[in-house]
Protein backbone atom coordinates (compact mmCIF):
# COMPACT_ATOMS: atom_id res chain seq x y z
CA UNK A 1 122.45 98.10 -30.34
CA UNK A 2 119.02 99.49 -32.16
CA UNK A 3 117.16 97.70 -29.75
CA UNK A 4 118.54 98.20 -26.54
CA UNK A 5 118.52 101.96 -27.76
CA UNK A 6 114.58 101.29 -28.87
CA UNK A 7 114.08 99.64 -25.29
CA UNK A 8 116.09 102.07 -22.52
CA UNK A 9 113.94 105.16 -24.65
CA UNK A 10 110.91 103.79 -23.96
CA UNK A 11 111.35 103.08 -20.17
CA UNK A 12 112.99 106.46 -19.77
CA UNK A 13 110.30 107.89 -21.32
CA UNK A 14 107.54 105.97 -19.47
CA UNK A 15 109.60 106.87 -16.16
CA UNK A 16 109.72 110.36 -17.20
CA UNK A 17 105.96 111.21 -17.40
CA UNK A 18 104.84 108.71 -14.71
CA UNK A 19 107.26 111.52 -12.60
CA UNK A 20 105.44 114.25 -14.28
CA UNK A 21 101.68 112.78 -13.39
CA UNK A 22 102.75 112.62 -9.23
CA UNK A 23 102.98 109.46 -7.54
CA UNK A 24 99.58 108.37 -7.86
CA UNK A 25 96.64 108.14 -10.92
CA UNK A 26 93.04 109.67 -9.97
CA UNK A 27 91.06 105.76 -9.72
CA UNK A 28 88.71 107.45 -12.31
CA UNK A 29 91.91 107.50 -14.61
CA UNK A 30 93.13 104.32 -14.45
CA UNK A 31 93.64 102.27 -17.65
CA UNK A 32 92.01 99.53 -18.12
CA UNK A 33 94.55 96.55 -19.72
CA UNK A 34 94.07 93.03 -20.76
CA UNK A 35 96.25 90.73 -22.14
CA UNK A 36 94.67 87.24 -23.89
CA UNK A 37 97.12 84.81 -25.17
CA UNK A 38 97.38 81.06 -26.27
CA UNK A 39 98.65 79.20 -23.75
CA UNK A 40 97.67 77.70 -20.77
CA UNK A 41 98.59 78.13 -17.07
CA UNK A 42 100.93 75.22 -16.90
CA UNK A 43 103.64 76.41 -19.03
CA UNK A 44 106.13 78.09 -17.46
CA UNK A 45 107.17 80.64 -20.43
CA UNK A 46 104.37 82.40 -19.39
CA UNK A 47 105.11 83.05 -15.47
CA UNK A 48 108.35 85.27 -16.51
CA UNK A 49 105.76 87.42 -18.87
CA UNK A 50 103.38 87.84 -16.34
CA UNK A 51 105.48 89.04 -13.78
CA UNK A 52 106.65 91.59 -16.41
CA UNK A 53 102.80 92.39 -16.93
CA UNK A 54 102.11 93.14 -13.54
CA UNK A 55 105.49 94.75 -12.68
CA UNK A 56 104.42 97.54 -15.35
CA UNK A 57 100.58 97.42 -14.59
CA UNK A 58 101.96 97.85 -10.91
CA UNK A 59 103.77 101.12 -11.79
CA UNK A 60 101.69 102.67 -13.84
CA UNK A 61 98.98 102.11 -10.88
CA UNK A 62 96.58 99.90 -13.65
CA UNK A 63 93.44 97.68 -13.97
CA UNK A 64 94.73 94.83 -15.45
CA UNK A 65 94.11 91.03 -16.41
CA UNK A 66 95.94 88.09 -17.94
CA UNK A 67 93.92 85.33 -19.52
CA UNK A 68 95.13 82.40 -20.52
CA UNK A 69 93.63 79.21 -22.78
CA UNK A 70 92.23 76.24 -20.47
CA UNK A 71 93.95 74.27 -23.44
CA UNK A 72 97.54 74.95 -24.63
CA UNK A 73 98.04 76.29 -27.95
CA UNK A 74 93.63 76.58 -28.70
CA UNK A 75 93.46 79.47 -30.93
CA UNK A 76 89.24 78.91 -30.52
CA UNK A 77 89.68 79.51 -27.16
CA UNK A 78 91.93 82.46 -27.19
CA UNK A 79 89.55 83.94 -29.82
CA UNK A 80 86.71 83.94 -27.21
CA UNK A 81 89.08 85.11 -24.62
CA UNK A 82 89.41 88.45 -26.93
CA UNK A 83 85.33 88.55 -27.38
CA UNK A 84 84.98 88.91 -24.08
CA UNK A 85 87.87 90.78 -23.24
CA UNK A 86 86.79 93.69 -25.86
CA UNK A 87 83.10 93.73 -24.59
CA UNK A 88 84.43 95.52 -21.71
CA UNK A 89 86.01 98.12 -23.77
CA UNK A 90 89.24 98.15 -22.22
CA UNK A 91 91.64 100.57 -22.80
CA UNK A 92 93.39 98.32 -24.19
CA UNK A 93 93.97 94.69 -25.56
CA UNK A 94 97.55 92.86 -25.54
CA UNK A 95 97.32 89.99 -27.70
CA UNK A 96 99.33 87.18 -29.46
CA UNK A 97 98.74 86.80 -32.84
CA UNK A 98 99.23 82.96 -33.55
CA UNK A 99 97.06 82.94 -36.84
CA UNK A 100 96.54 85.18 -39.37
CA UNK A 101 92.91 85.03 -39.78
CA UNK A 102 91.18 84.09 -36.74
CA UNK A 103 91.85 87.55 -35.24
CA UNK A 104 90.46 89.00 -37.86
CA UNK A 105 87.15 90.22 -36.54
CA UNK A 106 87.85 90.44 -33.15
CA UNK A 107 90.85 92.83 -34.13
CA UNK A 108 88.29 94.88 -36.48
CA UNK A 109 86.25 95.23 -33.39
CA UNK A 110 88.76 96.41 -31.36
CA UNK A 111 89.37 99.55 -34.13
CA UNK A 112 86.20 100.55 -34.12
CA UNK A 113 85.94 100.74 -30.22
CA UNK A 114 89.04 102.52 -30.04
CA UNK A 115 91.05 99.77 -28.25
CA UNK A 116 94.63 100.21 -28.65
CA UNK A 117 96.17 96.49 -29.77
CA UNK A 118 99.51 95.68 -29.12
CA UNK A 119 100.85 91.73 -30.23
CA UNK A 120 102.98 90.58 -28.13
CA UNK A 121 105.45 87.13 -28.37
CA UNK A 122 103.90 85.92 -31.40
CA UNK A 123 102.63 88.53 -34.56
CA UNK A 124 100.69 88.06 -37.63
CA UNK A 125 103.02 87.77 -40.45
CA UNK A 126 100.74 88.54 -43.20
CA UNK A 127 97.50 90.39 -44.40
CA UNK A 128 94.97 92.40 -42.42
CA UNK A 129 95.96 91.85 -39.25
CA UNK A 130 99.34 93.27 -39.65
CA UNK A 131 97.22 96.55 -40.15
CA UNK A 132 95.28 96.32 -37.29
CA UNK A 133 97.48 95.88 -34.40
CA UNK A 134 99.56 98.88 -33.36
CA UNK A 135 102.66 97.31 -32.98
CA UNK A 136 104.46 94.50 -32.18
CA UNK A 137 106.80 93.15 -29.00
CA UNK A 138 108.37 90.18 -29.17
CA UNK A 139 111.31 87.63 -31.14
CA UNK A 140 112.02 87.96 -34.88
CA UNK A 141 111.37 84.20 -35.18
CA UNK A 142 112.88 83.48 -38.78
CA UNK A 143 116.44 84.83 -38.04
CA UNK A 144 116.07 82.94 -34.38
CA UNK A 145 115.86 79.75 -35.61
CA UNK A 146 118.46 80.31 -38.32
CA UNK A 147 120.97 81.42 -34.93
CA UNK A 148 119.88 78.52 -33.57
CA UNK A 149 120.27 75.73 -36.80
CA UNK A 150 123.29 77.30 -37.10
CA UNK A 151 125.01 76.95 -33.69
CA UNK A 152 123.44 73.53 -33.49
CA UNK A 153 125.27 72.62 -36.45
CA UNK A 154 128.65 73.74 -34.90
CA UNK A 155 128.26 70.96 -32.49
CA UNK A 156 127.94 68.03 -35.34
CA UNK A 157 130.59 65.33 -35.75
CA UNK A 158 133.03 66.41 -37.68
CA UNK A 159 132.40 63.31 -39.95
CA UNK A 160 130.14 60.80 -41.03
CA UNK A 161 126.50 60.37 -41.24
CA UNK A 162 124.53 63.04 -39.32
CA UNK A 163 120.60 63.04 -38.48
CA UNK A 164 118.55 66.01 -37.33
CA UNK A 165 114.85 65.84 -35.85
CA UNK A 166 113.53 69.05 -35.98
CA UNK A 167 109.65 69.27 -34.19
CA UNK A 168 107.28 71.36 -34.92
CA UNK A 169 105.44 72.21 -31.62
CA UNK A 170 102.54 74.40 -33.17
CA UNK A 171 102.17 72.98 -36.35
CA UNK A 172 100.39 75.96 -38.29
CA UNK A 173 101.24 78.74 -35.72
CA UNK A 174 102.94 81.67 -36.78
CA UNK A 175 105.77 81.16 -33.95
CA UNK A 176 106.53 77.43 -34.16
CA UNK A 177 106.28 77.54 -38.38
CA UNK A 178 108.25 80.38 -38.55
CA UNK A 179 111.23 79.05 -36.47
CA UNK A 180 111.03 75.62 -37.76
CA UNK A 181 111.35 77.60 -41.64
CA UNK A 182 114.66 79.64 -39.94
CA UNK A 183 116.29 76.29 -38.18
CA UNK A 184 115.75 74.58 -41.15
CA UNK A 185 117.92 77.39 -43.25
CA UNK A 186 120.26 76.86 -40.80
CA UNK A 187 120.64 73.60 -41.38
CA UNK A 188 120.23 73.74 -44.92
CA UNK A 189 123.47 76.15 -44.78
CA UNK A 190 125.67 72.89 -42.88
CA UNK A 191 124.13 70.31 -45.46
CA UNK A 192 125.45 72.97 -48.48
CA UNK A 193 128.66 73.13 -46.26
CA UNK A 194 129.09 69.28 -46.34
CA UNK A 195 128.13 67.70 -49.82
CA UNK A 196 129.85 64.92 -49.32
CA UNK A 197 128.23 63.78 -46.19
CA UNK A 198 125.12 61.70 -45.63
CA UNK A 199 122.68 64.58 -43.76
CA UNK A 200 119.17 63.80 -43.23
CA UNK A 201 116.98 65.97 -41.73
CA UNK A 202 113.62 65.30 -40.45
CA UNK A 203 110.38 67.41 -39.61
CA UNK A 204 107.91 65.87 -36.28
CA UNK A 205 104.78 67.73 -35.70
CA UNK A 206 105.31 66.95 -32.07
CA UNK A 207 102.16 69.20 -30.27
CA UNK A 208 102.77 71.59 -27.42
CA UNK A 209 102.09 68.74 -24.52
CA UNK A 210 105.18 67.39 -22.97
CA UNK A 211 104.37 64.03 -22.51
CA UNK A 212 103.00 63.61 -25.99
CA UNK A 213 106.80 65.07 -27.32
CA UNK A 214 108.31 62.75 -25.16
CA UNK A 215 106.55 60.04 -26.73
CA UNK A 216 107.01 60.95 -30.22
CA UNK A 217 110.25 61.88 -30.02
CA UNK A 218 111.14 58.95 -28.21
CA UNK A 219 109.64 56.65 -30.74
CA UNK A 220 111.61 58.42 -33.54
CA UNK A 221 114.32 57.82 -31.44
CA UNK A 222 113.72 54.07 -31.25
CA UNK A 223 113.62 53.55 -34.65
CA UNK A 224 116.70 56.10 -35.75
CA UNK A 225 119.35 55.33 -33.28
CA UNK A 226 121.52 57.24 -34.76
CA UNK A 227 120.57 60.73 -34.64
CA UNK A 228 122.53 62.94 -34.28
CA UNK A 229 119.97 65.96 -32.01
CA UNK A 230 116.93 66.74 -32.00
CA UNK A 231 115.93 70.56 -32.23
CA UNK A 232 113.07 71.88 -30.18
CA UNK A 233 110.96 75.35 -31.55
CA UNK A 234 109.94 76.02 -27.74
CA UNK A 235 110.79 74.17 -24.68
CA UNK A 236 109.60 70.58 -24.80
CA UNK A 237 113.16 69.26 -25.68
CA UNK A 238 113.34 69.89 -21.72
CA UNK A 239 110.50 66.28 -21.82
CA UNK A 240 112.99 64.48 -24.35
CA UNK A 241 116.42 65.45 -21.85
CA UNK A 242 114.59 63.37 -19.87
CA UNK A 243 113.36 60.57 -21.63
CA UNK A 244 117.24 60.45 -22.70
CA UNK A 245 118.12 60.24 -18.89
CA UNK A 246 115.45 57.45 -18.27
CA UNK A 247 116.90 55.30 -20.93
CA UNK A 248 120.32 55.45 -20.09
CA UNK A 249 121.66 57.65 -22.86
CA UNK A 250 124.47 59.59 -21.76
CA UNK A 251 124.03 63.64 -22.24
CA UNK A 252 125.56 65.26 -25.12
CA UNK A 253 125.10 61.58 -27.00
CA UNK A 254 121.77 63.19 -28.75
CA UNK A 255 122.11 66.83 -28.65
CA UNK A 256 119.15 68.85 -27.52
CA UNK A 257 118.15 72.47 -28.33
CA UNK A 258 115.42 75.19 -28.14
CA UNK A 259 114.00 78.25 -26.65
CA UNK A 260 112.95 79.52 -23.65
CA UNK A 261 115.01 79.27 -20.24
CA UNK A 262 112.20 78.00 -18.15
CA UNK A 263 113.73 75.93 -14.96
CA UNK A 264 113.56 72.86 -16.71
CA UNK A 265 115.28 73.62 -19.71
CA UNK A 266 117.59 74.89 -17.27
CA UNK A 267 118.06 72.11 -15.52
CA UNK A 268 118.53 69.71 -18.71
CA UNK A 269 121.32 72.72 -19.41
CA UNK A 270 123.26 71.87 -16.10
CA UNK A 271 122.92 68.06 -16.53
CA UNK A 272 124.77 68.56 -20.23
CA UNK A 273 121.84 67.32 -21.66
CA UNK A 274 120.64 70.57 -23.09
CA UNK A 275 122.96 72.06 -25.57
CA UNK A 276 121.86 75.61 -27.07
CA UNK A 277 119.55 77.57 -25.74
CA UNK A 278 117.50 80.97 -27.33
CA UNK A 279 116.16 83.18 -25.23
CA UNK A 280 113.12 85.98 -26.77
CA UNK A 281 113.40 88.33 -23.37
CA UNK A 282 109.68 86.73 -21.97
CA UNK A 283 109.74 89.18 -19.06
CA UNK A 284 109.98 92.69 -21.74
CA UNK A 285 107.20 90.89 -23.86
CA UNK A 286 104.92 91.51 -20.47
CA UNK A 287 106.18 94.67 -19.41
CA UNK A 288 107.04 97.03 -22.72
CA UNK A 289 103.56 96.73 -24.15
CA UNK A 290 101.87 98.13 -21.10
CA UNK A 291 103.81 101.30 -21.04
CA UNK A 292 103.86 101.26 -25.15
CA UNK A 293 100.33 101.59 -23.85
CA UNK A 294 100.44 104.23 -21.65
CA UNK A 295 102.41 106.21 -23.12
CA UNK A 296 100.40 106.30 -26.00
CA UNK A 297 97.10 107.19 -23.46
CA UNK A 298 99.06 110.06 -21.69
CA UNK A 299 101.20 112.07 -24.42
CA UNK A 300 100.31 110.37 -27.45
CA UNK A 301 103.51 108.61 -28.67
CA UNK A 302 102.33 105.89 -30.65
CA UNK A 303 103.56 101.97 -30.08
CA UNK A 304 106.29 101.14 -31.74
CA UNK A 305 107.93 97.63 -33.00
CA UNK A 306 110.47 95.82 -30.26
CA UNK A 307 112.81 93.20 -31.08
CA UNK A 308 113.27 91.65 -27.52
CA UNK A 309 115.99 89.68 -29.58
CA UNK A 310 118.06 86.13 -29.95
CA UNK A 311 120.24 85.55 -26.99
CA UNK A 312 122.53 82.02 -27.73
CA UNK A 313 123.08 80.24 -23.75
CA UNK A 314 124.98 77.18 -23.67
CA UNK A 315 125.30 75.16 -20.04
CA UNK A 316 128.02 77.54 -18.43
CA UNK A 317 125.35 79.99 -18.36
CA UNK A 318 123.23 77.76 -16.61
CA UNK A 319 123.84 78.75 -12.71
CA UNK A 320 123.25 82.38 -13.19
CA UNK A 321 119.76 81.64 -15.43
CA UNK A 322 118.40 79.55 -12.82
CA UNK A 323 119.13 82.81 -10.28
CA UNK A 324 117.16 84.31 -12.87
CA UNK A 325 114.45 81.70 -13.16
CA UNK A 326 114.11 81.64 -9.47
CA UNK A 327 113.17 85.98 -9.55
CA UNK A 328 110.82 85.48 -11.95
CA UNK A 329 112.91 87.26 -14.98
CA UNK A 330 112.91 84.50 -16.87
């Protein structure tokens, strides 16, 4: 309830003094907005953000660019991205904070220029660079993953030997770590549940490429038949539903889940392939920060934090996402 209150104030109050300024900003008085982040073109997540971006850059009549990595998940090429983003002295920079020292000087750059920096999706969740970015928009990634260990583990035999493959998609990123640590509580809880039950549960570094999850996952799956799912911490389980399909495994015979309600996943939800499903709100993450933004530039109400949350979908949610998927929303 906190955040939805936290959310419709913001909007209201961006609405409010965009009515106040007249329907149109002087060009001299445009804000100037970009948004660097660590993932490339190709992923889907990202469209549902973007639109979100440029929806709010849109309204507020801004300058505004989105630039992405050439290689997913390169925090040395998102770090250059912000160089050269902050030589141009935006207004400012929207950023994810996948590391929590690689930002570092870029992010003491931006202070001294007087760039306001909002992270978005992912944040810093330690030392200086919590202090130097205004606020943050985006999932609480710990308690995620625990939502989603948990309601994975509700779908486990009721007895006998059970197997879990959790992968790790960013190994030493804030976002994948962080919900790896909270789906493995979750787990941890069912395994404390069940004492008397053979439980093993693995971790996979399993990279951010689908083809290469496919493969490694696929090979786990070779040589442990029996597992019992295998739990995604972004969207690549969406590669595995189908490596299931190609080898004749039935869906729901390895349960699959995740995050993110890109088509794909969708689609792996509708074939039953696709169990659980968390969703972080990818089309706020693009649009709140921007007005965070401007309303701190017009009135001076300073950026505050946003949960955009921990939605659970299971498959008969699957026909209204995809109507969602197909407007951009998610």
């Amino acid at each position: 309830m906190a955040k939805r209150f936290t959310v419709a104030a913001l909007i209201g109050a961006s609405l409010a003094v965009l009515a106040l300024a007249g329907p149109a900003v002087a060009a001299d008085e445009k804000l100037n907005i970009v948004f660097t982040y660590h993932s490339s073109a190709s992923n889907p997540f990202w469209q549902a953000v973007k639109k979100g971006f440029d929806d709010a850059c849109a309204k507020i009549e801004a300058n505004c660019q989105m630039i992405f990595t050439q290689t997913e998940n390169s925090i040395e090429q998102e770090v250059a991205n912000q160089q050269a983003a902050l030589a141009r002295k935006p207004d400012a920079l929207l950023t994810t904070l996948v590391d929590n020292k690689a930002f570092l000087g870029n992010l003491k750059d931006a202070k001294e220029k007087g760039v306001i920096v909002i992270a978005t999706n992912v944040d810093a969740t330690e030392g200086p660079e919590l202090g130097l970015r205004e606020a943050f928009v985006g999932q609480n990634f710990v308690p995620a993953g625990q939502t989603l260990g948990r309601r994975m583990a509700a779908l486990f035999p009721k007895e006998g030997p059970v197997r879990v493959l959790v992968g790790v998609n960013g190994p030493g990123q804030n976002w994948s770590e962080q919900r790896a640590k909270g789906i493995m509580l979750g787990l941890d809880e069912f395994k404390k549940a069940n004492p008397g039950r053979e439980i093993v549960i693995d971790r996979l570094d399993v990279s951010a490429e689908g083809a290469v999850v496919a493969d490694r996952v696929g090979a786990y799956l070779s040589a442990h038949p029996d597992t019992t799912a295998y739990i995604d911490t972004g969207l690549w389980h969406s590669f595995v539903a189908k490596t299931l399909k190609d080898r004749g495994i039935g869906s729901g015979k390895i349960l699959l889940g995740g995050f993110d309600l890109t088509p794909q996943v969708i689609d792996g939800m509708k074939a039953g392939y696709i169990q659980v499903e968390i969703d972080q709100q990818p089309y706020e993450q693009g649009f709140l920060p921007v007005m965070q933004v401007y309303l701190q530039k017009k009135v001076g109400l300073a950026p505050a934090d946003i949960d955009t949350g921990e939605a659970v979908f299971t498959p008969e949610s699957a026909d209204t996402l995809m109507g969602l998927a197909k407007q951009g929303l998610r």
